[in-house]
PDB file of N, CA and C in Angstrom:
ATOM      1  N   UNK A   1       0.830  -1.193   0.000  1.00  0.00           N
ATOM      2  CA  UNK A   1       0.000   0.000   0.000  1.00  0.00           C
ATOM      3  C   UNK A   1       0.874   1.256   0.000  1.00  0.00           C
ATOM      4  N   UNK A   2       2.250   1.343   0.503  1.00  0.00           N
ATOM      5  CA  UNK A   2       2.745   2.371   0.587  1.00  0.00           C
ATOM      6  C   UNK A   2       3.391   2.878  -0.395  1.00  0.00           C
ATOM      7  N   UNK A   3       4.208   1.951  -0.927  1.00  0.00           N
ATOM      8  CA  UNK A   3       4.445   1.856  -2.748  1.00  0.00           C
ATOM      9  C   UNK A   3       3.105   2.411  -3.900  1.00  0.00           C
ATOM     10  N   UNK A   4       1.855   1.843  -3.512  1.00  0.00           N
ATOM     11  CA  UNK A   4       1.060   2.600  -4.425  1.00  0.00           C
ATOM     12  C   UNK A   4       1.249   4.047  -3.549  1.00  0.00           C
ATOM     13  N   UNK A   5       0.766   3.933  -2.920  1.00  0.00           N
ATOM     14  CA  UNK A   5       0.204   5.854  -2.171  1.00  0.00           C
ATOM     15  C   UNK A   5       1.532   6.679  -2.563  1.00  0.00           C
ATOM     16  N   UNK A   6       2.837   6.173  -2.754  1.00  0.00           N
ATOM     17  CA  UNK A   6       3.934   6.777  -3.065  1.00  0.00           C
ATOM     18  C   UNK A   6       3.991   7.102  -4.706  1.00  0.00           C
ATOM     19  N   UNK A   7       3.599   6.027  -5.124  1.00  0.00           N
ATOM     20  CA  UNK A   7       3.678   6.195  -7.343  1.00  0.00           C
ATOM     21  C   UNK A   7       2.354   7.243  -7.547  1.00  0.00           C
ATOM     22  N   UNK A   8       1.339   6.893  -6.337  1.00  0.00           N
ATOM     23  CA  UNK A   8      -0.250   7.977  -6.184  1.00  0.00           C
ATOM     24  C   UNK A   8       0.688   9.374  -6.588  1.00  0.00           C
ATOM     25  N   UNK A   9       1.043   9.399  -5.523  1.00  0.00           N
ATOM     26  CA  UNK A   9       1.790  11.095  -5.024  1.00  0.00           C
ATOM     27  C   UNK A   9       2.970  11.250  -6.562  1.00  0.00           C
ATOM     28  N   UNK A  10       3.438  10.629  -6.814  1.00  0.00           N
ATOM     29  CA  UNK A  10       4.500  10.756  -7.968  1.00  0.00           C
ATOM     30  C   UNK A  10       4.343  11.406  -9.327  1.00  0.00           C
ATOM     31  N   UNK A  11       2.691  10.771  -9.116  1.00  0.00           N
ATOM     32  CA  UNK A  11       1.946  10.905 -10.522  1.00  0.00           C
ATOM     33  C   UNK A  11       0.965  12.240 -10.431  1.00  0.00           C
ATOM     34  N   UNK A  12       0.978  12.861  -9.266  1.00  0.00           N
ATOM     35  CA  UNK A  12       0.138  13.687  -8.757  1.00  0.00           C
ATOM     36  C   UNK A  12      -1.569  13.538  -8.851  1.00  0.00           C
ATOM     37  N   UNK A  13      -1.915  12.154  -8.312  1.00  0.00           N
ATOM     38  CA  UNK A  13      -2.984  11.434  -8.046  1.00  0.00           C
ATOM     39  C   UNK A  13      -3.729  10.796  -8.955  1.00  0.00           C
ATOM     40  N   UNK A  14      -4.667  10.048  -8.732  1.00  0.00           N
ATOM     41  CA  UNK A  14      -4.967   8.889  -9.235  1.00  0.00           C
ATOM     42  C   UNK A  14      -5.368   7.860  -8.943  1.00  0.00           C
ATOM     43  N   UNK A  15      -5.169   6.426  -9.972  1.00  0.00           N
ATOM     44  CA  UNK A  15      -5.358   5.157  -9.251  1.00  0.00           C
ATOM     45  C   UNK A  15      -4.135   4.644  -9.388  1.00  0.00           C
ATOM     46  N   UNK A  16      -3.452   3.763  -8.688  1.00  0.00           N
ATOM     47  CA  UNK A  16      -2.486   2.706  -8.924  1.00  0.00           C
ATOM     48  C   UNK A  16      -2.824   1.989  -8.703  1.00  0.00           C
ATOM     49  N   UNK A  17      -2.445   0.463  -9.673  1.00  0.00           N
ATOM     50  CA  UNK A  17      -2.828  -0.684  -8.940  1.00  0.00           C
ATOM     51  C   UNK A  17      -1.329  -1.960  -8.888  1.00  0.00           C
ATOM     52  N   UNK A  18      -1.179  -2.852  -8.076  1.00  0.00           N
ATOM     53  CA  UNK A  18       0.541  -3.028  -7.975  1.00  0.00           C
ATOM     54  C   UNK A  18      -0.071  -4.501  -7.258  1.00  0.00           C
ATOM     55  N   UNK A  19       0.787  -5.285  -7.885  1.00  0.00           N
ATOM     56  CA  UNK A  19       1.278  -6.542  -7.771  1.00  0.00           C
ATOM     57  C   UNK A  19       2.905  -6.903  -7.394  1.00  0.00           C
ATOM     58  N   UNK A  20       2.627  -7.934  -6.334  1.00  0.00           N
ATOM     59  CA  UNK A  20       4.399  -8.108  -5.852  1.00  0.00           C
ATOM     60  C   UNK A  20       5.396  -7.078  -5.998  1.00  0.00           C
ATOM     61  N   UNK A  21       4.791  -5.879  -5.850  1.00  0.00           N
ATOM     62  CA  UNK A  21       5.703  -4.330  -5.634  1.00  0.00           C
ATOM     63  C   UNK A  21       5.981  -3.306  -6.825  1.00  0.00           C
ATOM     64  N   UNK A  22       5.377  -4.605  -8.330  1.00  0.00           N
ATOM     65  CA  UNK A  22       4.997  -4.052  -9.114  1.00  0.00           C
ATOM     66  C   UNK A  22       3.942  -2.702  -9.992  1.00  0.00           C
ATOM     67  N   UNK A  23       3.967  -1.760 -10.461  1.00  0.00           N
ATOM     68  CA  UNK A  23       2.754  -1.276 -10.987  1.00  0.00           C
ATOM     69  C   UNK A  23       2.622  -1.922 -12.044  1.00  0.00           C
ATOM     70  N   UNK A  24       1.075  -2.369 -11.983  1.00  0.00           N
ATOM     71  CA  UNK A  24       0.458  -3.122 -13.035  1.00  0.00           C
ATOM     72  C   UNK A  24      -0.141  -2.332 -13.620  1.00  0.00           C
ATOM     73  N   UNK A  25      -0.851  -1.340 -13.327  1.00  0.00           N
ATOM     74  CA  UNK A  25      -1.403  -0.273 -13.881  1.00  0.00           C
ATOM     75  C   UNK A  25      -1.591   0.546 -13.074  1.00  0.00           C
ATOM     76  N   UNK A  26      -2.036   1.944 -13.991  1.00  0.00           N
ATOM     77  CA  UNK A  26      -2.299   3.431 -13.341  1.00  0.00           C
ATOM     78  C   UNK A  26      -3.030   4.042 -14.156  1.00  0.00           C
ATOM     79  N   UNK A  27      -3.992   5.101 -13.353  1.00  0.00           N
ATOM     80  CA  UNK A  27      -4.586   6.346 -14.216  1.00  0.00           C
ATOM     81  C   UNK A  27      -4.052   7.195 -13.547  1.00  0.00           C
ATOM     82  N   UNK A  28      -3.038   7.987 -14.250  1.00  0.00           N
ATOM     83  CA  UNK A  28      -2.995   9.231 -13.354  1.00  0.00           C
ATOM     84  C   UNK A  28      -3.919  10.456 -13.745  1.00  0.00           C
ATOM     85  N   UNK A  29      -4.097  10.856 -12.604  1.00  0.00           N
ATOM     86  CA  UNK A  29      -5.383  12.157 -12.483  1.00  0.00           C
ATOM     87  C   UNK A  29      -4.826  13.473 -11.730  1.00  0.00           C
ATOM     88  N   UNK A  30      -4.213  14.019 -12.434  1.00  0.00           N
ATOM     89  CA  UNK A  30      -3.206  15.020 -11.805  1.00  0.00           C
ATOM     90  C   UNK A  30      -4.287  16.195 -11.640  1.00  0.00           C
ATOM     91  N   UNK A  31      -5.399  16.153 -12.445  1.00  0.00           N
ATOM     92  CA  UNK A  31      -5.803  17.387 -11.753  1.00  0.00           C
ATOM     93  C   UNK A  31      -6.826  17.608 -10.663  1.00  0.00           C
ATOM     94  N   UNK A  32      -6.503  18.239  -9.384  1.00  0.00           N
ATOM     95  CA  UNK A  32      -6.567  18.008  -7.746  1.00  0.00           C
ATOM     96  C   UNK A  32      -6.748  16.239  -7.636  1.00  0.00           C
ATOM     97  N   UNK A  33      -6.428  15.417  -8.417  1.00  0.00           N
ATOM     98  CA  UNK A  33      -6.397  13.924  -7.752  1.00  0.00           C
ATOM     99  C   UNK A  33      -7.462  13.786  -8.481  1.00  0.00           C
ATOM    100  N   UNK A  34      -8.461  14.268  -9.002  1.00  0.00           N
ATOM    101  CA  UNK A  34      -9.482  13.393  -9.399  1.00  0.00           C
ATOM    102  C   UNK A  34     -10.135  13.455 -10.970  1.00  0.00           C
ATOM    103  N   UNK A  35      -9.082  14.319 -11.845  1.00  0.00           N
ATOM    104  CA  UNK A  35      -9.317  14.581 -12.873  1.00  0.00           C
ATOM    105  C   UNK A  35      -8.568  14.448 -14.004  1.00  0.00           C
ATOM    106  N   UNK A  36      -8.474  14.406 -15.197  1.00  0.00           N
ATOM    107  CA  UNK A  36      -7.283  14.531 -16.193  1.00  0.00           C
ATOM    108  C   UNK A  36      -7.706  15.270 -17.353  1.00  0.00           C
ATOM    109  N   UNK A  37      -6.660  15.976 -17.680  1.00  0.00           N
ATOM    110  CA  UNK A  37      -6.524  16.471 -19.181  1.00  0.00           C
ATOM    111  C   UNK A  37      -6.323  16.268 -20.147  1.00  0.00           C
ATOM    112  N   UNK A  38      -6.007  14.851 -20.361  1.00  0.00           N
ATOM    113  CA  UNK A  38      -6.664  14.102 -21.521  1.00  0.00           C
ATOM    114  C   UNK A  38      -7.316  13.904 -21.920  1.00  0.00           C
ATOM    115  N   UNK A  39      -7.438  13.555 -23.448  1.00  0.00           N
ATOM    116  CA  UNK A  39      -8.476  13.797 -24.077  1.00  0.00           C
ATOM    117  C   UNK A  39      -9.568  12.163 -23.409  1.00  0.00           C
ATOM    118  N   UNK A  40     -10.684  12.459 -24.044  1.00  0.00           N
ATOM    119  CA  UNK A  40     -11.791  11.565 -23.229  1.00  0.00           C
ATOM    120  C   UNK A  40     -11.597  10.584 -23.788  1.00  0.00           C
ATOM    121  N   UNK A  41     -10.918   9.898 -24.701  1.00  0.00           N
ATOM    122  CA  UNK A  41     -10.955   8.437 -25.445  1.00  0.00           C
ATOM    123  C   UNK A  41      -9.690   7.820 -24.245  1.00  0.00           C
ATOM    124  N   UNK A  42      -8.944   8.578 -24.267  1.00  0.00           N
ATOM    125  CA  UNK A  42      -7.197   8.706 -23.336  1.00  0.00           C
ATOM    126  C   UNK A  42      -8.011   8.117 -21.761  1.00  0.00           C
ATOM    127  N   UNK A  43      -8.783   8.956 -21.342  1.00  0.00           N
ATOM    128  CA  UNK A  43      -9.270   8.543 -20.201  1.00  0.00           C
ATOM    129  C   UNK A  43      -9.824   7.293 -20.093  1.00  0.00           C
ATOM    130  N   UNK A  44     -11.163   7.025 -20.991  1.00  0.00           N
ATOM    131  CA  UNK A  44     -12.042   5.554 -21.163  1.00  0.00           C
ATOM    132  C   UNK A  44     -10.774   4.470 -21.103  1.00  0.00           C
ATOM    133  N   UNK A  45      -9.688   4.639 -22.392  1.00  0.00           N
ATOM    134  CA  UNK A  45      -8.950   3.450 -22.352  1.00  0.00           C
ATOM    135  C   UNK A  45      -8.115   3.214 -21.019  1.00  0.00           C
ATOM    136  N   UNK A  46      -7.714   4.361 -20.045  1.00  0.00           N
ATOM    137  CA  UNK A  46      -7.211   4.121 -19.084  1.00  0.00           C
ATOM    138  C   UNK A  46      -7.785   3.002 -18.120  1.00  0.00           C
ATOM    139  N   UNK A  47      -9.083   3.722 -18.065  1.00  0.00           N
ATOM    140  CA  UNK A  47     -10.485   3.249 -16.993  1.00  0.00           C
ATOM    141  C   UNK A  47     -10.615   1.570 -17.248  1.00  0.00           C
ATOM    142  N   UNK A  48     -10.984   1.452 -18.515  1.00  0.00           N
ATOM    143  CA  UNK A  48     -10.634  -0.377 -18.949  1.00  0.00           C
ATOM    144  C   UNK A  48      -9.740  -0.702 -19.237  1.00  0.00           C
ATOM    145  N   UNK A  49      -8.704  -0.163 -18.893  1.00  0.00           N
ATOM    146  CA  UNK A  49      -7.537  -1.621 -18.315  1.00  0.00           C
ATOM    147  C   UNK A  49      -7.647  -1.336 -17.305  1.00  0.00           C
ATOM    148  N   UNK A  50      -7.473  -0.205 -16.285  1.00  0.00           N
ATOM    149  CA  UNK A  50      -7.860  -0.677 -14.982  1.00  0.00           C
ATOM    150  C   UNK A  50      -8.926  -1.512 -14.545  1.00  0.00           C
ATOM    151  N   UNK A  51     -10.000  -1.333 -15.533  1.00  0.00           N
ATOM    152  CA  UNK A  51     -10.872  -2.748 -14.515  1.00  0.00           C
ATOM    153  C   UNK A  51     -10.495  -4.087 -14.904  1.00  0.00           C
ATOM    154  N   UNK A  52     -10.237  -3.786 -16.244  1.00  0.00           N
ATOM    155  CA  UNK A  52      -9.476  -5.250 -17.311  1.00  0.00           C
ATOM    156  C   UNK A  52      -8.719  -5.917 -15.873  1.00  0.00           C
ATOM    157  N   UNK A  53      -7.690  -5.414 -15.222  1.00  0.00           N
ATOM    158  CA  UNK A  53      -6.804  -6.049 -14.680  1.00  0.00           C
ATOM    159  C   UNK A  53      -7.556  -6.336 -13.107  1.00  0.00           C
ATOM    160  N   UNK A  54      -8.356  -5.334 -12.453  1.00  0.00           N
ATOM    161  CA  UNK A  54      -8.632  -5.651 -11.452  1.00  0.00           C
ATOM    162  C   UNK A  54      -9.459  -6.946 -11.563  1.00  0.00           C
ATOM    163  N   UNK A  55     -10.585  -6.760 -12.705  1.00  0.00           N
ATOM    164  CA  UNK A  55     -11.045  -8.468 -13.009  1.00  0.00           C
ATOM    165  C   UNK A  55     -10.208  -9.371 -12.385  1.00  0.00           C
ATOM    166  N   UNK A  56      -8.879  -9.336 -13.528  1.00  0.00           N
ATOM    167  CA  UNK A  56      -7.673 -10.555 -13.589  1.00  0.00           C
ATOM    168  C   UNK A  56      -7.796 -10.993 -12.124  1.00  0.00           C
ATOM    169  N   UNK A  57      -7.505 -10.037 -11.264  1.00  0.00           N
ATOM    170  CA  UNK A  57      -7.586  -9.864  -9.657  1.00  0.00           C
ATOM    171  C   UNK A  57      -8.101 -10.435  -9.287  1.00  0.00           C
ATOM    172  N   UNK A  58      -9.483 -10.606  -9.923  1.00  0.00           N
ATOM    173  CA  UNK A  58     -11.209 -11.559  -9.027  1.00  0.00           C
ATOM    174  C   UNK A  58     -11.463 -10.741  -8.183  1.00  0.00           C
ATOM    175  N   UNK A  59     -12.112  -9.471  -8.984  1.00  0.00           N
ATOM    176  CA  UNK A  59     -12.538  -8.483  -8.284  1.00  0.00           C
ATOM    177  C   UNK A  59     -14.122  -8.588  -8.911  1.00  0.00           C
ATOM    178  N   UNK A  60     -14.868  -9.222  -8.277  1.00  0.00           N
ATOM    179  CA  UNK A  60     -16.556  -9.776  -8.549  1.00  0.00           C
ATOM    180  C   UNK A  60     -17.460  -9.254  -8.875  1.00  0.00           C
ATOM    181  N   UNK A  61     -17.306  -7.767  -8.431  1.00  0.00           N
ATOM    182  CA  UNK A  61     -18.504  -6.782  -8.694  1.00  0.00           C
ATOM    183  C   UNK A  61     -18.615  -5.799  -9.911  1.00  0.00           C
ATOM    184  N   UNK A  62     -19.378  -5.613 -10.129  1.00  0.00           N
ATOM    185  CA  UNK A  62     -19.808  -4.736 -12.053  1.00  0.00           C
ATOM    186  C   UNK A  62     -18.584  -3.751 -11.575  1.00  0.00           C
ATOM    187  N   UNK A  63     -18.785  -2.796 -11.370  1.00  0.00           N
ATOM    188  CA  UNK A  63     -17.908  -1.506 -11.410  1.00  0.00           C
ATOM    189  C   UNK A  63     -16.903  -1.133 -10.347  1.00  0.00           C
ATOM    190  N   UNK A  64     -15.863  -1.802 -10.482  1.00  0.00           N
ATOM    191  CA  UNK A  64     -14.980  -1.458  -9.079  1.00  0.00           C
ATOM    192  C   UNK A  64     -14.824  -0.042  -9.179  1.00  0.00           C
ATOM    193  N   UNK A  65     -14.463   1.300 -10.141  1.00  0.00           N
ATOM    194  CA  UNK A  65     -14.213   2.257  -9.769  1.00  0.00           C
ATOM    195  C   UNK A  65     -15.452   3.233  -9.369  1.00  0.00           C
ATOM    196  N   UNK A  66     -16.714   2.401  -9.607  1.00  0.00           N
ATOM    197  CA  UNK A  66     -17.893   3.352  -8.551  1.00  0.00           C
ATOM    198  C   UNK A  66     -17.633   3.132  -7.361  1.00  0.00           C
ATOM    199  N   UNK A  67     -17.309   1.392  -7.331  1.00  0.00           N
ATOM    200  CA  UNK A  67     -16.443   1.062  -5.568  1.00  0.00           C
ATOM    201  C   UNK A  67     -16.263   2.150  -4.880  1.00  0.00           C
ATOM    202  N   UNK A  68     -14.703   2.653  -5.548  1.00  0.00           N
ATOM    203  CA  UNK A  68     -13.985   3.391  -5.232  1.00  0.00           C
ATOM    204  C   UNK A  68     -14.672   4.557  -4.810  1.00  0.00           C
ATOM    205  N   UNK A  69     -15.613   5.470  -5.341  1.00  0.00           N
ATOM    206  CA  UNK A  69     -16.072   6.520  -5.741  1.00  0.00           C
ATOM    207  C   UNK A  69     -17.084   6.234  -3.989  1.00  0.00           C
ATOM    208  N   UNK A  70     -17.770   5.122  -4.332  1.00  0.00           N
ATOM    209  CA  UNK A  70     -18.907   5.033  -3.432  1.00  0.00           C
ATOM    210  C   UNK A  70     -18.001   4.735  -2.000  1.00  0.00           C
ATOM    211  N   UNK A  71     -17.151   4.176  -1.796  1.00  0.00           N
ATOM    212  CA  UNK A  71     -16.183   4.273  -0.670  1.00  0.00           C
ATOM    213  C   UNK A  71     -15.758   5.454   0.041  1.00  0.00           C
ATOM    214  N   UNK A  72     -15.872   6.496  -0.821  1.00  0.00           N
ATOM    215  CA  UNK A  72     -15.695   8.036  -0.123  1.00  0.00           C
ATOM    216  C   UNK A  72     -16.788   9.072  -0.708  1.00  0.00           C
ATOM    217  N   UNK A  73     -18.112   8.429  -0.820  1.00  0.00           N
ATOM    218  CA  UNK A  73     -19.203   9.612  -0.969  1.00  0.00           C
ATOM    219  C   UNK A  73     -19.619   9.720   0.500  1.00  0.00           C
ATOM    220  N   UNK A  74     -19.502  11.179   1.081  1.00  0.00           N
ATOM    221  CA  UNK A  74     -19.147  11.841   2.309  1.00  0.00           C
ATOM    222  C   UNK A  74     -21.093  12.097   2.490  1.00  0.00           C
ATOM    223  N   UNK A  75     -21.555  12.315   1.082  1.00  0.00           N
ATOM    224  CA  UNK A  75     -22.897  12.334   1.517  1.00  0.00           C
ATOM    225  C   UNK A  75     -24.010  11.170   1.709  1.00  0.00           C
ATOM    226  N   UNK A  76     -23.083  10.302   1.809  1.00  0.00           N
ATOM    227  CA  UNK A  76     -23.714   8.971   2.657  1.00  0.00           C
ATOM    228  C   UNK A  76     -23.317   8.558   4.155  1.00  0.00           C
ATOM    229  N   UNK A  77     -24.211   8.323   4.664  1.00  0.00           N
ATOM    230  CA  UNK A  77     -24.621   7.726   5.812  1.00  0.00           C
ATOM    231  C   UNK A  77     -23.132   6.481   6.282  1.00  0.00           C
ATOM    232  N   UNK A  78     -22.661   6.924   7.425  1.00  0.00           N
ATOM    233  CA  UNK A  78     -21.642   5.851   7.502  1.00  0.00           C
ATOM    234  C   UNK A  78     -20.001   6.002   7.924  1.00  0.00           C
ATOM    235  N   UNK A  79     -19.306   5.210   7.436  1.00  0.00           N
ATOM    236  CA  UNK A  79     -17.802   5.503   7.798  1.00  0.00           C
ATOM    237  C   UNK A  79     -17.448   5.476   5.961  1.00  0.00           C
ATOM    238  N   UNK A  80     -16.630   6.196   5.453  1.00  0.00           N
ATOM    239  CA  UNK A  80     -16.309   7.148   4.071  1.00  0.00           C
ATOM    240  C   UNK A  80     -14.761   7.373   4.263  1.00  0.00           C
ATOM    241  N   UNK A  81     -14.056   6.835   3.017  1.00  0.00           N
ATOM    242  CA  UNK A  81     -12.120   7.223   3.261  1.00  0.00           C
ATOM    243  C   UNK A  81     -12.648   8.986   2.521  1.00  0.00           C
ATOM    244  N   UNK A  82     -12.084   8.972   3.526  1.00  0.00           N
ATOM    245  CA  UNK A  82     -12.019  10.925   2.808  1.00  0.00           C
ATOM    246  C   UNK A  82      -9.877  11.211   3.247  1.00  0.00           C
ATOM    247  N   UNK A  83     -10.051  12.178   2.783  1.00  0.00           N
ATOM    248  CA  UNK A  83      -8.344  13.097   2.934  1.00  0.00           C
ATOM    249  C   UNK A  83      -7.634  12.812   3.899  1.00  0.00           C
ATOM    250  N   UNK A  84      -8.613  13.053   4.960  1.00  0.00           N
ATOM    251  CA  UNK A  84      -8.592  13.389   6.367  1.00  0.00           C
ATOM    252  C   UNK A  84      -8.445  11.720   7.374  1.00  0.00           C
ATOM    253  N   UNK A  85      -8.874  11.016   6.861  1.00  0.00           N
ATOM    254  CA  UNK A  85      -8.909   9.752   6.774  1.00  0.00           C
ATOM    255  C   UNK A  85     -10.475   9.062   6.819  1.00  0.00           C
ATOM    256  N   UNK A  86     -10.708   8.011   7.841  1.00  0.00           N
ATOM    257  CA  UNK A  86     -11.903   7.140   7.440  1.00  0.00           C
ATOM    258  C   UNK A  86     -12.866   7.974   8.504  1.00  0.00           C
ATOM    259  N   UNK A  87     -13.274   8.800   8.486  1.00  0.00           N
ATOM    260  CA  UNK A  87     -14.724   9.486   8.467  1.00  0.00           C
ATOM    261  C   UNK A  87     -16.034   9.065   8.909  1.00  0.00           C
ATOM    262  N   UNK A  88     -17.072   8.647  10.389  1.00  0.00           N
ATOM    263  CA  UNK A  88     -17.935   8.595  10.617  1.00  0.00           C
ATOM    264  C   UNK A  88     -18.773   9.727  10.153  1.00  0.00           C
ATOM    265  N   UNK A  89     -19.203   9.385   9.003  1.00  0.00           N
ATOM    266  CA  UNK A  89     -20.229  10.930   8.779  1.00  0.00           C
ATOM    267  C   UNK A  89     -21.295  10.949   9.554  1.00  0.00           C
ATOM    268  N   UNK A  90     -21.784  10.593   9.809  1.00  0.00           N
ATOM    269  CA  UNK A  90     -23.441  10.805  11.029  1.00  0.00           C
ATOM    270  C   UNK A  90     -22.458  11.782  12.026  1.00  0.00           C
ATOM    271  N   UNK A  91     -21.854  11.520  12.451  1.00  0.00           N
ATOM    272  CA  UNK A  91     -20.755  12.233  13.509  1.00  0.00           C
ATOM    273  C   UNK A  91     -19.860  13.411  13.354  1.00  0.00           C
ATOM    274  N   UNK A  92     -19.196  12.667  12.284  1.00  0.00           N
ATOM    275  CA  UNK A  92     -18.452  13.927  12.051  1.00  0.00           C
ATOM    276  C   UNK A  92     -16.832  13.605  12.264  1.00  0.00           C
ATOM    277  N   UNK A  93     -17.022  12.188  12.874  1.00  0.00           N
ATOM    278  CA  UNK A  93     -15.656  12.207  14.003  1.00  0.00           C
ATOM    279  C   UNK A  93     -14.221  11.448  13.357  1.00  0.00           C
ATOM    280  N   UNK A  94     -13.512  11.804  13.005  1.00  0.00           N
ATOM    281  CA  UNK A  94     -12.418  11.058  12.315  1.00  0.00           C
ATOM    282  C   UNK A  94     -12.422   9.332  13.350  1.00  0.00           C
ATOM    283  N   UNK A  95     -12.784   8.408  12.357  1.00  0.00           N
ATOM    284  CA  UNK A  95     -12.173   7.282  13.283  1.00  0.00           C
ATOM    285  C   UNK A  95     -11.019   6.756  13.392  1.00  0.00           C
ATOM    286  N   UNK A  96     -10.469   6.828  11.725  1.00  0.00           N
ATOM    287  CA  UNK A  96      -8.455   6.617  11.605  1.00  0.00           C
ATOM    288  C   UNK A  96      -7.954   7.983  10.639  1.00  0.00           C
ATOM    289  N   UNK A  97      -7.475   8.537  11.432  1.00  0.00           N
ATOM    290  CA  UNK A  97      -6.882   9.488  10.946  1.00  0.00           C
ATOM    291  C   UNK A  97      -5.690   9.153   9.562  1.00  0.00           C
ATOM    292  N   UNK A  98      -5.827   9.741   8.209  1.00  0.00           N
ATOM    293  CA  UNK A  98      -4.812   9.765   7.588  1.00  0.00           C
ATOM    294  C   UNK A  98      -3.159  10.056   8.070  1.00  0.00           C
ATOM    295  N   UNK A  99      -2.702   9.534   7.361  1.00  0.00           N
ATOM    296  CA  UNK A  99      -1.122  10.081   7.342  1.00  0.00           C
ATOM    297  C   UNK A  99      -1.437  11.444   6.955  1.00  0.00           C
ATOM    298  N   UNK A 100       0.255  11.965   7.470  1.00  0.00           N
ATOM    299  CA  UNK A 100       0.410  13.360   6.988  1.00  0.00           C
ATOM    300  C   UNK A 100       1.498  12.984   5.526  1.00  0.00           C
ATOM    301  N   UNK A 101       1.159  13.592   4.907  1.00  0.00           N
ATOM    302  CA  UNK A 101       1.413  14.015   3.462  1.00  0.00           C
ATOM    303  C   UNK A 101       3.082  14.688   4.199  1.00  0.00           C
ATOM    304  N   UNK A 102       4.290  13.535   2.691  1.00  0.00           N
ATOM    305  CA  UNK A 102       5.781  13.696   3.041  1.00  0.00           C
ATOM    306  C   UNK A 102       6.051  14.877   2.627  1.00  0.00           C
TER     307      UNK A 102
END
């Protein structure tokens, strides 16, 4: 995990995904982490090989990167990875605080 969150930060955000210390793939999304300036065909083909490979993975469910997405929607009910770290939203209350950024 620290190897991705490190190639994350390298690439100035994104997805990584890494096998035996390997990157197997990446989207990088440099703009604020969740966007890119590539053109939109550039993006789609990114998006399927990332799921292409997470499949490979035996990753079971239709859309792993709504996963992702739905894993930190802050306007749901619950515990949410946000910045800050994993987030009781009904509360408010950080339950694991993120690292601080090197």
């Amino acid at each position: 995990m620290k190897m991705a969150l490190d190639r994350v930060r390298e690439i100035g955000g994104g997805v990584v995904l890494m096998d035996q210390g390997s990157v197997v793939c990446e989207c990088p999304l440099p703009l604020a982490g969740r966007f890119s300036s590539a053109p939109m065909e550039e993006v789609i083909d990114m998006a399927e090989r990332l799921i292409d490979q997470i499949r490979q993975k035996g990753h079971a469910h239709l859309d792993p990167i709504y996963s992702i997405l739905f894993f930190s929607s802050t306007h749901l009910p619950y515990v949410r990875l946000t910045a800050e770290g994993i987030v009781d939203v009904k509360t408010g209350r950080i339950v694991v605080p993120s690292l601080p950024l090197e």
